[in-house]
Structure formats: C-alpha cells, structure tokens
Protein backbone atom coordinates (compact mmCIF):
# COMPACT_ATOMS: atom_id res chain seq x y z
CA UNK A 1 59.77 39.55 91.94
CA UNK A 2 59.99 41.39 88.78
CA UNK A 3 58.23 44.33 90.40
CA UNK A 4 60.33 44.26 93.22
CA UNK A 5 63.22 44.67 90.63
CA UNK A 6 61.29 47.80 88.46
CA UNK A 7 60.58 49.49 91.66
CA UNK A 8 64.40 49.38 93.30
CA UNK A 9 65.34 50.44 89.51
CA UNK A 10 63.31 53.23 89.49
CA UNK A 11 64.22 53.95 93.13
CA UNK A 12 68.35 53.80 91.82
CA UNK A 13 67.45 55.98 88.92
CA UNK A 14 65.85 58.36 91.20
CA UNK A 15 68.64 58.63 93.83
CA UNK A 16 71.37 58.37 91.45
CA UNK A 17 70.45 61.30 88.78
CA UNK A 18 72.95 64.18 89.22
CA UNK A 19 75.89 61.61 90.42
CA UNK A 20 79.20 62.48 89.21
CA UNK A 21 82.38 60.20 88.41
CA UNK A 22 85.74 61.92 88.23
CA UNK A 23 87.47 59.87 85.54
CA UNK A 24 91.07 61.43 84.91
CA UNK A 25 90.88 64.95 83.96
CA UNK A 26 87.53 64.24 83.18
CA UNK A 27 83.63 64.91 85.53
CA UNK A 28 81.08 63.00 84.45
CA UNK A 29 77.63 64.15 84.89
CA UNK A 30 74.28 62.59 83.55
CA UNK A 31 72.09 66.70 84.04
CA UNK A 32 73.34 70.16 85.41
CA UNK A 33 69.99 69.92 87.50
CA UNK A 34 69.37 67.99 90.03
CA UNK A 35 65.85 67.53 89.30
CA UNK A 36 65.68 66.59 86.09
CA UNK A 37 63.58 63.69 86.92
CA UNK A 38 60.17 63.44 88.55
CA UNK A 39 57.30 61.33 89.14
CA UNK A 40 54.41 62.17 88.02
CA UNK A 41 50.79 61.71 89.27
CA UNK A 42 51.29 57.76 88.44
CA UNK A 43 54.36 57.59 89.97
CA UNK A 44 55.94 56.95 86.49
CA UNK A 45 59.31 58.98 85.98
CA UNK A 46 59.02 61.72 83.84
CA UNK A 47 62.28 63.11 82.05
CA UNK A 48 62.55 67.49 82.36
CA UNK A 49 64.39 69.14 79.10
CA UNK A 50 67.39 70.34 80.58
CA UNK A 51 69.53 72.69 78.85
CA UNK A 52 73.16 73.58 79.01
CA UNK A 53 75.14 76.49 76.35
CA UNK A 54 71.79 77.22 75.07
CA UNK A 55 71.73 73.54 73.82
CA UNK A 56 68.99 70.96 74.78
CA UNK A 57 71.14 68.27 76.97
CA UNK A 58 67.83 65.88 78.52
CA UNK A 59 69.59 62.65 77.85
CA UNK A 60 72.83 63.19 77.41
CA UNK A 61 75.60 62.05 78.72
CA UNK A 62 77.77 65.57 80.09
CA UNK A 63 81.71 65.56 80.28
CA UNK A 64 83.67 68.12 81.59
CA UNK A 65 87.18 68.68 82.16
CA UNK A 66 90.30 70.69 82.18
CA UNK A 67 92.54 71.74 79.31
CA UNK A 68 96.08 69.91 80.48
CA UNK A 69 99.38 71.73 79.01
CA UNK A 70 99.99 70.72 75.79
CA UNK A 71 96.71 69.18 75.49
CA UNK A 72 95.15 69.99 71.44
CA UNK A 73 91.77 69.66 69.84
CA UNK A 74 93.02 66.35 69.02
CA UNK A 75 94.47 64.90 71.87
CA UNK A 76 90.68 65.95 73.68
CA UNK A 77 88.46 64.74 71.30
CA UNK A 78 90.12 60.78 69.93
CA UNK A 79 88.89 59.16 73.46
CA UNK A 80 85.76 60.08 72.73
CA UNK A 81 85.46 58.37 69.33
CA UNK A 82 85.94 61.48 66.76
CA UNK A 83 87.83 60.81 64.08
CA UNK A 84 90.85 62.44 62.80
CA UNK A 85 89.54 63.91 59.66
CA UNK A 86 86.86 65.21 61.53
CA UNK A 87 89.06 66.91 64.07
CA UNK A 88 91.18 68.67 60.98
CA UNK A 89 87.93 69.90 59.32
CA UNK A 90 86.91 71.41 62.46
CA UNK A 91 90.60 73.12 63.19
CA UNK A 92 90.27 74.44 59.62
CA UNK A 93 86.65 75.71 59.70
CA UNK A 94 86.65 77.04 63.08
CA UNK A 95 89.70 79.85 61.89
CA UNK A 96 86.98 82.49 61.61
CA UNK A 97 85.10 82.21 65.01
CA UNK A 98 87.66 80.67 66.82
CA UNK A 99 91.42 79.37 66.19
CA UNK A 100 91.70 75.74 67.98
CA UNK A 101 95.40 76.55 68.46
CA UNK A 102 94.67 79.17 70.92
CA UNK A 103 93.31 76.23 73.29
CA UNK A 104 95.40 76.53 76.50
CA UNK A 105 95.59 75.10 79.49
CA UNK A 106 93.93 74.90 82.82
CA UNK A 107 90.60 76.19 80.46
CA UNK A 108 87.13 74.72 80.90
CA UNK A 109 85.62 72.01 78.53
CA UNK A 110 82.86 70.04 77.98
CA UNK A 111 81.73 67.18 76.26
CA UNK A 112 77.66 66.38 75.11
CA UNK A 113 77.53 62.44 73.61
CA UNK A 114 74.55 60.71 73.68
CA UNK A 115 74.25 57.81 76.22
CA UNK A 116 74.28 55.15 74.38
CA UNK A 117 77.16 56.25 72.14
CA UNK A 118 80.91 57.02 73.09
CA UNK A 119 81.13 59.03 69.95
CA UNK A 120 80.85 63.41 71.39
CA UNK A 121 78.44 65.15 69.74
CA UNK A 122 79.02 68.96 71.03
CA UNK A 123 82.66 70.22 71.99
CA UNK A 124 82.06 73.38 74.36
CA UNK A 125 84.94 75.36 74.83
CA UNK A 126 85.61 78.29 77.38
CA UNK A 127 88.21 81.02 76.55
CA UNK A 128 87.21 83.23 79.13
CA UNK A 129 84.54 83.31 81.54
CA UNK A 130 82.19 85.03 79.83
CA UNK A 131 82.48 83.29 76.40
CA UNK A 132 81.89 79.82 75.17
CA UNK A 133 83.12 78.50 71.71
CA UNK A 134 80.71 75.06 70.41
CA UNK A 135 81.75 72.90 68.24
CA UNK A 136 79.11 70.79 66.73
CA UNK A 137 80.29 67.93 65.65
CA UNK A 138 77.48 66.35 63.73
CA UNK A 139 76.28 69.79 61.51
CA UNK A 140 79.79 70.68 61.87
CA UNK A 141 78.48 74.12 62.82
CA UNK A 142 80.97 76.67 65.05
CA UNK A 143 79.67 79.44 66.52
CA UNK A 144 81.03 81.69 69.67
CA UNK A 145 78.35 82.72 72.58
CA UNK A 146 77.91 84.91 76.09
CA UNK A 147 77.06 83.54 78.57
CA UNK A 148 74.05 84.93 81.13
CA UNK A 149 74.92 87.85 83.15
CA UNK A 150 73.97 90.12 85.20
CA UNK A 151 75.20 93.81 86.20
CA UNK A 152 74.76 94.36 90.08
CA UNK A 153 75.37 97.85 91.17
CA UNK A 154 78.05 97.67 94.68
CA UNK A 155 78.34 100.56 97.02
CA UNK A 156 81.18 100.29 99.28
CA UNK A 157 82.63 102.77 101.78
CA UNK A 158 84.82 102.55 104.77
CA UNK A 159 87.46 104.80 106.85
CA UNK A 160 91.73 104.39 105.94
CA UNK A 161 93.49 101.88 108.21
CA UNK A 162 96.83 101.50 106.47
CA UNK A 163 96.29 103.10 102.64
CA UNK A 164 93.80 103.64 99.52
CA UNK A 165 94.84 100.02 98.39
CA UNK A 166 94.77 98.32 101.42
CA UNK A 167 91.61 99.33 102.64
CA UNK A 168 89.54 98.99 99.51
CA UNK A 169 91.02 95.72 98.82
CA UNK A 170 90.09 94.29 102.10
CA UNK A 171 86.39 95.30 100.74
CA UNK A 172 87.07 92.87 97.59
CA UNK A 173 86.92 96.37 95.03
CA UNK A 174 89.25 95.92 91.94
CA UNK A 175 91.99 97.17 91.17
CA UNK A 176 90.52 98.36 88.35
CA UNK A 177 88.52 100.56 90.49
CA UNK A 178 91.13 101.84 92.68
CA UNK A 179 92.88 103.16 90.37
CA UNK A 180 90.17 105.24 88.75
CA UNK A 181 89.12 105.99 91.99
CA UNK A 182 92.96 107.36 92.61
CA UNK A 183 93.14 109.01 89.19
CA UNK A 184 89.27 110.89 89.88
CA UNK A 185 91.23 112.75 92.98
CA UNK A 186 94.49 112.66 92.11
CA UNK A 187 94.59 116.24 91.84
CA UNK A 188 92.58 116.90 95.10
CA UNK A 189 93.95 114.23 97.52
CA UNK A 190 97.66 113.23 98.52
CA UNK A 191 97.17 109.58 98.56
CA UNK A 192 100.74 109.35 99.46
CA UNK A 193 100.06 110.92 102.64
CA UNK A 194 96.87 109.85 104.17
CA UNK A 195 95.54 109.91 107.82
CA UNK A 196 94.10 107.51 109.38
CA UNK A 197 90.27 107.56 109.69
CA UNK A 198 90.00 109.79 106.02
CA UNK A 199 86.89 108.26 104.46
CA UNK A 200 85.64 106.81 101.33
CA UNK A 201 82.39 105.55 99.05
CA UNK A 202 82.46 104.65 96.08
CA UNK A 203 79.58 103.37 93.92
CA UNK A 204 79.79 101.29 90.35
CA UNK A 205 78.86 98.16 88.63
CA UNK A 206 80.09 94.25 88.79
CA UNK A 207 79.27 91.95 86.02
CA UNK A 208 78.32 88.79 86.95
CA UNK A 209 78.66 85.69 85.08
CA UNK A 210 78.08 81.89 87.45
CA UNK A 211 78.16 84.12 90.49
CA UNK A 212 81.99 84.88 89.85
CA UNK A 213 82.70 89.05 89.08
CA UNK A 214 84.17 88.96 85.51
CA UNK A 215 84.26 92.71 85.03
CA UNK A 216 83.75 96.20 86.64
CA UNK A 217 82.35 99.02 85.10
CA UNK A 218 83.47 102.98 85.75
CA UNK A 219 82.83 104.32 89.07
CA UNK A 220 79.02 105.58 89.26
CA UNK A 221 79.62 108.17 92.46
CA UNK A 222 82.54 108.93 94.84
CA UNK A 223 83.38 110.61 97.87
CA UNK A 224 86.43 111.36 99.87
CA UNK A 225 87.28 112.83 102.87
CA UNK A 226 90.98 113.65 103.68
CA UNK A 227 91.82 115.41 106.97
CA UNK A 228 88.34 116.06 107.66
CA UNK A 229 87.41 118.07 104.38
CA UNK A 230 85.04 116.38 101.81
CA UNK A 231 85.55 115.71 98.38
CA UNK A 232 82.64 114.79 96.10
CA UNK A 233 82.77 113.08 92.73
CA UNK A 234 79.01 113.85 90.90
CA UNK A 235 78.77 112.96 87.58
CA UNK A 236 76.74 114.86 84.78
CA UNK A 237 76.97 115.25 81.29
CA UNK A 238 77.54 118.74 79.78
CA UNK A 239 78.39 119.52 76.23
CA UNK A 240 77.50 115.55 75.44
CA UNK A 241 80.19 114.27 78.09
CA UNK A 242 80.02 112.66 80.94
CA UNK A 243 82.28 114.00 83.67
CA UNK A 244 82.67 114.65 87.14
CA UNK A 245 82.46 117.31 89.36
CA UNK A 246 82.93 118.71 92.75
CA UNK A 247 80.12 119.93 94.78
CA UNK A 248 80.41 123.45 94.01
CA UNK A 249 80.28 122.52 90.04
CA UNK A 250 84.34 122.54 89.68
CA UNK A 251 85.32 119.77 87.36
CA UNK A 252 87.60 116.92 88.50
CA UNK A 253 88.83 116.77 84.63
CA UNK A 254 92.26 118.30 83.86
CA UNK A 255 94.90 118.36 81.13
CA UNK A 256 96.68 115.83 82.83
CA UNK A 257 96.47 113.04 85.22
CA UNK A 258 98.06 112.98 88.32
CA UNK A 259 100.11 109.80 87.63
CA UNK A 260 102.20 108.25 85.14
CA UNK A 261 101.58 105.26 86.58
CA UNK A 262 98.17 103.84 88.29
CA UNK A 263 98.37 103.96 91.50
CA UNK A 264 101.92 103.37 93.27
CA UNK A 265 104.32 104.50 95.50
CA UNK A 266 106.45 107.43 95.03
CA UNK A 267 109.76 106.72 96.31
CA UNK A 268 112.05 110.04 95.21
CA UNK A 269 110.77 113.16 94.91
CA UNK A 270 112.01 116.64 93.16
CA UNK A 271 114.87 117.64 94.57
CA UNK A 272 118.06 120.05 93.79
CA UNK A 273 120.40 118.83 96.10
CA UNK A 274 120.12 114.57 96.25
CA UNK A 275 123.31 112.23 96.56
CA UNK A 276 122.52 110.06 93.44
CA UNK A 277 122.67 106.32 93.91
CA UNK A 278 124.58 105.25 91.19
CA UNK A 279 127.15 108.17 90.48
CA UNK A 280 127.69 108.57 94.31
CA UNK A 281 127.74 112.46 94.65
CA UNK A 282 125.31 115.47 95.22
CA UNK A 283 123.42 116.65 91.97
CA UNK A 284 120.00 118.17 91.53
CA UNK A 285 116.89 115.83 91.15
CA UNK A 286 114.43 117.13 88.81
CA UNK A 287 112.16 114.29 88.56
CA UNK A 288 109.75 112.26 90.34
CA UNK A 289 110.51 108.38 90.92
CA UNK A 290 107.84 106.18 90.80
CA UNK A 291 108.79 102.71 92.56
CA UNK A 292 107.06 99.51 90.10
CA UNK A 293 107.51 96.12 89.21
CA UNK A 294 109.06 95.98 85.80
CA UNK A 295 106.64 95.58 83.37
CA UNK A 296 104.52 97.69 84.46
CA UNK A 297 102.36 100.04 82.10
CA UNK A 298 103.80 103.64 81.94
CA UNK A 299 101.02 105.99 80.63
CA UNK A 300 101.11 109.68 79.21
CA UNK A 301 99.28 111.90 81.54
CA UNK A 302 97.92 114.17 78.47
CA UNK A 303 97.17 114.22 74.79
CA UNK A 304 100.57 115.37 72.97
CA UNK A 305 103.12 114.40 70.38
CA UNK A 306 106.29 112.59 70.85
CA UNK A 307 109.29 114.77 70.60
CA UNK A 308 111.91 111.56 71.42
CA UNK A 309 111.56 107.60 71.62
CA UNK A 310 114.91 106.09 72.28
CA UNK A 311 117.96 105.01 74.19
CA UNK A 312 120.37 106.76 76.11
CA UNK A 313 123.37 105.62 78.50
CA UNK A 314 122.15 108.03 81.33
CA UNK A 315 118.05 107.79 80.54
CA UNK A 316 118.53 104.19 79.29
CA UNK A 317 114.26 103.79 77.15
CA UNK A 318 113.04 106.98 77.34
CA UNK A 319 110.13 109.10 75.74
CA UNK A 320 109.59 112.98 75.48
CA UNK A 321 105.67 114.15 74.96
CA UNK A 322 105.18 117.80 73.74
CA UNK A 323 101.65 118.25 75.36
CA UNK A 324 101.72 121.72 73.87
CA UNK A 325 103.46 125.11 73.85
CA UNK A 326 103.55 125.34 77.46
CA UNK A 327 104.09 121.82 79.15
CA UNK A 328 105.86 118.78 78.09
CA UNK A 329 107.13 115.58 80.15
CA UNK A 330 109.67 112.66 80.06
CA UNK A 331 109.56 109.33 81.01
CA UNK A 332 112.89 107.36 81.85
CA UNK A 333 114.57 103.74 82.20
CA UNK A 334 111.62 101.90 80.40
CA UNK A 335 112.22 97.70 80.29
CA UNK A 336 110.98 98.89 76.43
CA UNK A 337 109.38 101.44 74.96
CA UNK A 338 105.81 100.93 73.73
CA UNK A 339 104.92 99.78 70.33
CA UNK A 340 104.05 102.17 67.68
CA UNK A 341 105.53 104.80 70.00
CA UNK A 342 108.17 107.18 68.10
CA UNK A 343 108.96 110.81 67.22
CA UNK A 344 106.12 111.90 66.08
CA UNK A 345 103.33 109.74 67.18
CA UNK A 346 100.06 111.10 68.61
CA UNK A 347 99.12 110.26 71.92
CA UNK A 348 96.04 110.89 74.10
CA UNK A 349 95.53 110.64 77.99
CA UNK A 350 96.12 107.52 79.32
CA UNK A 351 97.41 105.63 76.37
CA UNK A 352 100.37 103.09 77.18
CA UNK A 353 103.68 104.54 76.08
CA UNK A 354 105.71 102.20 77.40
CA UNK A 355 107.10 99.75 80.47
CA UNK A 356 108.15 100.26 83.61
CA UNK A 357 112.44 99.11 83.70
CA UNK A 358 115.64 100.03 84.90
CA UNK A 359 117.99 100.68 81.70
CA UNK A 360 120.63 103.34 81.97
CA UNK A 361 121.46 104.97 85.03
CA UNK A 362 119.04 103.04 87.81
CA UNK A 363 119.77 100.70 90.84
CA UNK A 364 116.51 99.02 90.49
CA UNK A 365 113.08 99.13 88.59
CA UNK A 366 111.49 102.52 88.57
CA UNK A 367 110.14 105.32 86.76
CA UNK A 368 111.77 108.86 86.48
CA UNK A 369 109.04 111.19 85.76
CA UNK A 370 109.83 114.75 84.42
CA UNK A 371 107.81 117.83 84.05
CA UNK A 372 108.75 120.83 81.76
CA UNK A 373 106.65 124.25 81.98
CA UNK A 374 107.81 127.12 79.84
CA UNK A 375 111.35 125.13 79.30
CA UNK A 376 112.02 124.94 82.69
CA UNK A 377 112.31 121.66 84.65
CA UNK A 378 109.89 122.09 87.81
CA UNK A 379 108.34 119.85 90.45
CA UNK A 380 105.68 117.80 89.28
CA UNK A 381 103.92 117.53 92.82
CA UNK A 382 103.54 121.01 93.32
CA UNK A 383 102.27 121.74 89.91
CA UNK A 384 98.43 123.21 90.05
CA UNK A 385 97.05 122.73 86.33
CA UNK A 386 93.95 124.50 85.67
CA UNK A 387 90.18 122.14 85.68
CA UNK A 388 88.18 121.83 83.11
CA UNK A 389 85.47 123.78 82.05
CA UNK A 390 82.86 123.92 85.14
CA UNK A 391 79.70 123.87 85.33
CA UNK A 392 77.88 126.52 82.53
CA UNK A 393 74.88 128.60 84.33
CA UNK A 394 72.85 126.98 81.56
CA UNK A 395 73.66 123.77 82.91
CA UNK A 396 73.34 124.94 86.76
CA UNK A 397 69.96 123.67 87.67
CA UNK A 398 70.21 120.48 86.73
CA UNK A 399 73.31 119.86 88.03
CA UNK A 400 71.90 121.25 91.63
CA UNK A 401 68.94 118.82 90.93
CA UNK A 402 72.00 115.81 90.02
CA UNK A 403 73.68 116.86 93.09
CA UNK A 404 70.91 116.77 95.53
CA UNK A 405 70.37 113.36 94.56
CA UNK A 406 74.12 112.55 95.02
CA UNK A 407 74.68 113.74 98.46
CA UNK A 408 71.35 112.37 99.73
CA UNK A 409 72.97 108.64 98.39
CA UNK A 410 76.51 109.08 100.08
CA UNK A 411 74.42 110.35 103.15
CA UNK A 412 72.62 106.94 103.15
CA UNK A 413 76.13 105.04 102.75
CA UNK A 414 77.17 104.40 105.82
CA UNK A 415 81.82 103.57 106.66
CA UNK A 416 81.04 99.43 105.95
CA UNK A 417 80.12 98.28 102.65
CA UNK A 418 76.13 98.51 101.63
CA UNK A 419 74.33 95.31 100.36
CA UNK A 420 73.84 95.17 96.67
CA UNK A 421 71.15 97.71 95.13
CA UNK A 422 70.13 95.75 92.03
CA UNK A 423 70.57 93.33 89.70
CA UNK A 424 69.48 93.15 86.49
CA UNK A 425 70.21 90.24 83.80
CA UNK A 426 72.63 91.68 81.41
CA UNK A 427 70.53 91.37 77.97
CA UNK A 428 68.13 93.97 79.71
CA UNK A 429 70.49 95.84 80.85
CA UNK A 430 70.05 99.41 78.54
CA UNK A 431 73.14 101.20 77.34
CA UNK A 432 75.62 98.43 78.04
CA UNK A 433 77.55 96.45 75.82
C-alpha cells in the first residue's frame, strides 16, 4: 500500500509541476520551465536548476502579479510576511538604483519565497520591458538589470494603397520608423500627394526582448518610388559621418528638414489671397498649417538661435529661429512653448521647441509654419534648399562598391514584407548599446 501511495505521489508531482493558481492579483507558479523535473535512469525524480532574473529559482515558490493603482512597496510586500522596517530600509536604500515611489500601476512583479516559508525572499520589479529592478530581501542588496535580447534585422516593402502611414502600419513598422523614413525623402517625395501603386522598402533593426519589439533602431536602407521614378536611400560614411545618399552620390542631408512636425497632414497651404477663419475676410496666407493633436512635439527644422519665445494675441505661443543670415522660420499657436526655449537659446535640427496648440488667433489645434528667405515671407513647399556635400571623388569608389551592394538587396526585396535576416542575442551584438 505504501508504494502504491509513493508512486501516485510521484506520479502528482510529475503531472502537477508548472501548475499555476491565480490568487487575486497574484499567479502562482512552482518553475518558469516546464521540465524542471525528470526521472532519471532509476526512475527517481531528479530536480533541474532553474533560473529566473539571473537568479537560481529550483525550489522556490514564484509569485507574480500586477502593480494595482495606488498599490506601494508596502502594500505588495506585508502579505508576504516582510516586515515594516524592512520595507522602509529598502525604500531608503534603493534611492540610488531605483526610487520605490516611482512604482506604478498595471507594472510587472514578482515574488521568489522559499516553499516552505511565506516570508519573500527576492522582490523583482519591471519598469519597462527591458529592465528589471531586484530587491533582495535577505542581503538587502538592490541592483537594476537588462534583460536578454536580441536585435533582428526586418526588411519590409510593399506598394501605397491609401498613404505612407497607412500602408506601413498595416506591415506592423513603427512609427518611429515612418517618420524617419518621411523625414529621409522629405525633400524628394510629396507624401501629401501620393499615387497609388508608388513603392517602398525599407530595411532596419527590432530589438527584441520575450518575443515582444521594445525598440527600433535607424533605418539601415530605403527605397522609394513615386510616380514611377526611383529614389534610393544608401548609406556611407564620409568625413566620419554616416549619411545617406541618392544613387548618383547626391546627399539626402540638407539644412533643414522638410517638416516641423513628423509626419502629418498639411491642411492650409501658402497663400496670398485666403478668407481667414476667424477674422472672416480675405488676407494673404504666408504660412503653412500643419493639422495635429495638441500636444504634439513641434521641432526646429535647422540648427539656429532663437530670435523670439513668447505670447501674442494674433500668434498666441510662438517662437522665431534665426537659422542664419539668409533663412529664418516661425512657429505659431503652441499649447506651450518648450522648456529652456527663449531668446537666445541654441537649437539644433530636430530638437523639440515646443507643442502643438491653438492659442491666439486659431479655430482648432494646428501649427502655422513660416519661412523667411532674405526678409521676405515665401512658400515653404516650394522652397529648394541646397544638399549636402555629395559624394568627394576620393570617396567615389567605395561608394560605387556600397551601392552595388545596395541595389542588388532592394532588387532581392520583393512589394510584401521579407522574413527576418538575422538575429543575434544583443550582448554580441557589436557597436550597439
């Protein structure tokens, strides 16, 4: 009888590893693998270290939850047995790596105690989903960690249905990527008036932490083609930067981008006879309206100096970049201008200068861009600012030798998206931090 008994225990044990018990806000879990017991040759179970944060778990009990609103360091850790005193040294040590204050909701926990003790012995904490904050609660050691990744490289093309946006979204790219995507032709391509069937590649790099995309990296290689005539994006690095060119060595770099904002809508253009919304008569235009969600970033499209940072009952938050002796531009009805933004301040391409609002004279949230050249208000859209410097003759062969290798990967790219070409566990990964 009593082996009877062993051998349905050992049977339960065997069936029942890996079982999980939702208790509250709370999973219980006795391994993260589901084979972390075997039999051996005997048929005796043998226990497999499993590990979990970098921290040896074989035999513990695991816990994990979700941060509730309002929930504290406290309020987590008294049901399972840690005292108060304990909690309040680890609040106060923890400052440096990690302030327990900045615990929020809806966050990812978890909870190591051995199993046959309700008292926790690790706190794991995620802020983010590439970080982890443990607490140990027996050494009283803190220390912040990664956790693995990978970088997989994506290459992704397909043909315009309804707009840039649309199409590329459908293909799961980032926003993040669109819009450098949308800044790398913004000088080349109306994105504002597409056709249908223009075409587009892009390659870069997705970093991968528990198979969920936590980041993108800049775009690798891109192509275009808008009304039937190709535009190439080839990177190569001349004068110790990395830029990209066109395929006859033309840089894609200017003095300015192409947008205030990253990619939108532009829903008033430059124009010297419009009937204004709000003052109900025929004036001249000399801006270009960007249509955005308040809030939204407003960026200077080149390196300059700010000339004016304030309010006006017409402009309503407004700033005025000197980019140099020949251009300047003006950005108007900000929610609030930017912080450390005012007469005088140095800004480069790109930097956030303020909010997208609709202070002073506007019927509804919106940028009013303006463009000065020589003094002289002109239109923005038609403006053709010289490139960069192209490519030098020194430089010439190997970018023909950069290019080759370019155009024979968008060749191989076909209008759907391409599987993934590699990936390689982040800590190898060279040059990348």
């Amino acid at each position: 009888m009593n082996n009877k008994w062993i051998g349905a225990a050992a049977l339960m044990l065997t069936l029942g590893v890996g079982a999980i018990f939702q208790i509250g806000n709370f999973t219980f879990n006795s391994s993260e693998e589901k084979d972390f017991v075997a039999l051996d040759s005997t048929g005796i179970v043998q226990q497999k270290e499993v590990f979990l944060y970098g921290i040896n778990v074989t035999g513990l009990n695991i816990v994990e939850g979700t941060v509730c609103k309002n929930q504290t360091l406290g309020s987590i850790l008294t049901p399972f047995n840690v005292s108060y005193q304990i909690i309040d040294e680890l609040a106060k040590k923890s400052k440096e790596v990690f302030d327990v204050r900045w615990i929020a909701a809806n966050k990812k926990f978890t909870i190591l105690q051995s199993a046959d003790s309700p008292t926790a012995q690790f706190f794991i904490y995620e802020p983010n989903p590439a970080e982890y904050v443990v607490f140990n609660l027996d050494s009283m050691e803190i220390y912040k960690a990664e956790k693995p990744a990978i970088y997989r490289t994506r290459e992704v093309s397909g043909l315009i249905e309804n707009s840039l946006y649309v199409d590329m979204e459908k293909q799961k790219v980032s926003l993040n990527i669109i819009n450098k995507f949308a800044d790398l032709f913004g000088w080349s391509v109306d994105f504002q008036g597409l056709q249908k069937g223009d075409q587009f590649k892009v390659v870069y790099q997705e970093k991968i932490i528990d198979d969920v995309v936590v980041s993108v990296s800049g775009i690798e290689l891109a192509f275009f083609e808008h009304k039937g005539k190709p535009y190439h994006a080839i990177p190569f690095e001349q004068n110790g930067e990395m830029n990209f060119f066109d395929q006859d060595g033309n840089s894609l770099k200017k003095a300015f981008l192409r947008d205030p904002l990253e990619y939108t809508r532009i829903s008033s253009k430059y124009n010297l006879n419009r009937f204004h919304p709000v003052q109900k008569r025929y004036k001249p235009h000399l801006g270009t309206d960007y249509a955005a969600l308040t809030g939204t970033e407003i960026r200077s499209v080149g390196d300059g100096t700010v000339v004016e940072a304030q309010f006006s009952s017409a402009n309503g938050n407004y700033v005025k970049i000197k980019h140099n002796g020949t251009y300047s531009t003006q950005y108007l009805h900000m929610s609030k201008i930017g912080k450390g933004i005012k007469a005088g301040t140095r800004v480069s391409q790109g930097q956030v200068i303020g909010y997208v609002g609709s202070t002073g004279l506007a019927t509804g949230p919106h940028l009013c861009f303006r463009f000065w050249k020589n003094g002289k208000q002109e239109d923005w859209l038609r403006e053709e600012i010289p490139p960069s410097e192209p490519i030098s003759p020194a430089n010439r062969m190997a970018f023909e030798s950069k290019k080759a290798e370019s155009m024979r990967l968008l060749a191989e790219m076909g209008n759907g998206e391409k599987k993934m070409l590699a990936e390689i566990p982040f800590q190898d990964y060279p040059g990348i931090d």
